[in-house]
Protein backbone atom coordinates (compact mmCIF):
# COMPACT_ATOMS: atom_id res chain seq x y z
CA UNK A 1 -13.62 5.35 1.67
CA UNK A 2 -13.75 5.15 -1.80
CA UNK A 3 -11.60 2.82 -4.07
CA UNK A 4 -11.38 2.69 -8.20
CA UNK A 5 -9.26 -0.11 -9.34
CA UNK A 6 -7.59 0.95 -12.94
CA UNK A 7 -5.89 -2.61 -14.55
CA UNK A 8 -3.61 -2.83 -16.75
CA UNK A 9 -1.49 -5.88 -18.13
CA UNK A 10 1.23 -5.49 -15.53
CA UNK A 11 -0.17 -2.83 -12.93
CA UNK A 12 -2.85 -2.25 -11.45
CA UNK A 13 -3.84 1.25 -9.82
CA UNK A 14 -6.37 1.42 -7.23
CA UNK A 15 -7.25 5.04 -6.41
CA UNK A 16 -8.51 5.71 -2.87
CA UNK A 17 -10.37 8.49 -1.42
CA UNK A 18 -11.60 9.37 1.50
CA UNK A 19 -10.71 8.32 5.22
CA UNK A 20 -8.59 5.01 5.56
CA UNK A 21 -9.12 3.29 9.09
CA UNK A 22 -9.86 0.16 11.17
CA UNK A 23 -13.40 0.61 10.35
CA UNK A 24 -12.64 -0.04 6.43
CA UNK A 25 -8.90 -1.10 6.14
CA UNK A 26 -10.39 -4.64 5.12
CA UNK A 27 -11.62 -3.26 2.65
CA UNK A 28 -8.51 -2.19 0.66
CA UNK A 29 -6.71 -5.28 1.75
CA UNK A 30 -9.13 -7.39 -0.19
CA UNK A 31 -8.73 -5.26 -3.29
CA UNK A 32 -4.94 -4.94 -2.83
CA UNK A 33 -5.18 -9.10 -2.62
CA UNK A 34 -7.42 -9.35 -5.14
CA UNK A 35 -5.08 -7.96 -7.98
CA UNK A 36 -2.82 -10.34 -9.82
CA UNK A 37 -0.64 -7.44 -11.92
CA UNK A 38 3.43 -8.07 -11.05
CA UNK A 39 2.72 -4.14 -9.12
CA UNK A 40 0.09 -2.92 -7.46
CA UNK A 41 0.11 0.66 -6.95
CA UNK A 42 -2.31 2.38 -4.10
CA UNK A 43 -2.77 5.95 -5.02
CA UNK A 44 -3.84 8.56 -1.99
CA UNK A 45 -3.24 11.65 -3.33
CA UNK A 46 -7.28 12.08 -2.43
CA UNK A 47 -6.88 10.29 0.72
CA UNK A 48 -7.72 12.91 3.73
CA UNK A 49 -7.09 10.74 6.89
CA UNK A 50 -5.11 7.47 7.91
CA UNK A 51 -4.97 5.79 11.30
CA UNK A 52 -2.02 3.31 12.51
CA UNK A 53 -4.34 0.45 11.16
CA UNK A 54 -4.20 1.37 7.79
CA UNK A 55 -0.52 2.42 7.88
CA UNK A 56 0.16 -1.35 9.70
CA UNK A 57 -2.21 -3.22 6.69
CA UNK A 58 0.06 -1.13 4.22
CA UNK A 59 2.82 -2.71 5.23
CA UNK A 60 1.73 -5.79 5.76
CA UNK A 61 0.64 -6.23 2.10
CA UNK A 62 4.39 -4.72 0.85
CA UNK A 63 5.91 -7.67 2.60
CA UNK A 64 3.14 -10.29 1.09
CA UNK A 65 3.59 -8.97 -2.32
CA UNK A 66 7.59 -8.76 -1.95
CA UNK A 67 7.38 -12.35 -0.76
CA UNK A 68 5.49 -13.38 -4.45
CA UNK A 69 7.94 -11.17 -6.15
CA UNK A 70 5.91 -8.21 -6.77
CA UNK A 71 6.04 -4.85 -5.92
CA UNK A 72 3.77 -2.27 -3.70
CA UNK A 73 3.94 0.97 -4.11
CA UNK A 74 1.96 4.01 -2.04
CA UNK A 75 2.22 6.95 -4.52
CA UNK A 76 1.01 10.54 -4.16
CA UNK A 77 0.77 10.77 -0.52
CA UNK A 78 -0.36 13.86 1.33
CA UNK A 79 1.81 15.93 2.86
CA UNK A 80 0.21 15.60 5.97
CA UNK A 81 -0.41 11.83 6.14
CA UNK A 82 3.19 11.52 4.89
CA UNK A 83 4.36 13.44 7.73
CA UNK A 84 3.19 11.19 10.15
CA UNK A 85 4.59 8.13 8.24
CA UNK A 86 7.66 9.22 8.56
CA UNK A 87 7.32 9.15 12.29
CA UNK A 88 6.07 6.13 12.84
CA UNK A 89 9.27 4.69 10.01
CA UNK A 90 7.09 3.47 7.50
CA UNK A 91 9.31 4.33 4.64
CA UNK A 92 11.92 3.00 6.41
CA UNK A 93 10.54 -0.16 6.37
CA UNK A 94 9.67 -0.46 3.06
CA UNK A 95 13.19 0.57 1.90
CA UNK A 96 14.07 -2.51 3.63
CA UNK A 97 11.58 -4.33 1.57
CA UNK A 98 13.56 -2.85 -1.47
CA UNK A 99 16.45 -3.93 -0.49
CA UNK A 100 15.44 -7.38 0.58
CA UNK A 101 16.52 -10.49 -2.20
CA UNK A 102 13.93 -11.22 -4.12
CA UNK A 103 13.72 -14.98 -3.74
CA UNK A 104 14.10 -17.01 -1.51
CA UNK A 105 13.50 -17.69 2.67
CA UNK A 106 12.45 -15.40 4.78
């Protein structure tokens, strides 16, 4: 896997390529928690495989970052790794996220 990190003042873009899975999903967790921009926005639009790990770590960072008040968003998502997000209700959850006050308890 293969991530380039693009900042500006308030996103910051990481571009990933490759294969996201258990063996590397650390990887983009720590660069997804190292940026400090009010959105972070993971790009996979060269992404060619994702496992249940990375889909889970995903989501787990949405809900971090909605907790601090800032945003995640997955962008340009191949068809075929969209298709089986959609199964498994990831955008479902993160709709929720959305949707969820911004401030706040849990």
């Amino acid at each position: 896997m293969e991530i380039r990190v693009n900042k500006e003042k308030e996103k910051a873009t990481l571009l990933v390529a490759g294969e996201l899975d258990y063996s590397n999903v650390a990887q983009l967790q720590q660069e997804i928690e190292r940026q400090e921009a009010p959105v972070v926005e993971v790009v996979l639009k060269d992404l060619q495989f994702m496992d249940s790990s990375g889909a889970g770590m995903l989501l787990s960072q949405a809900r971090l970052l909605n907790r601090q008040n800032r945003v995640l968003k997955i962008t340009h998502i191949p068809a075929n790794i969209r298709h089986d997000l959609e199964i498994i209700g990831f955008f479902r959850v993160l709709e929720t996220l959305k949707g969820a006050p911004q401030s706040g308890g849990e």
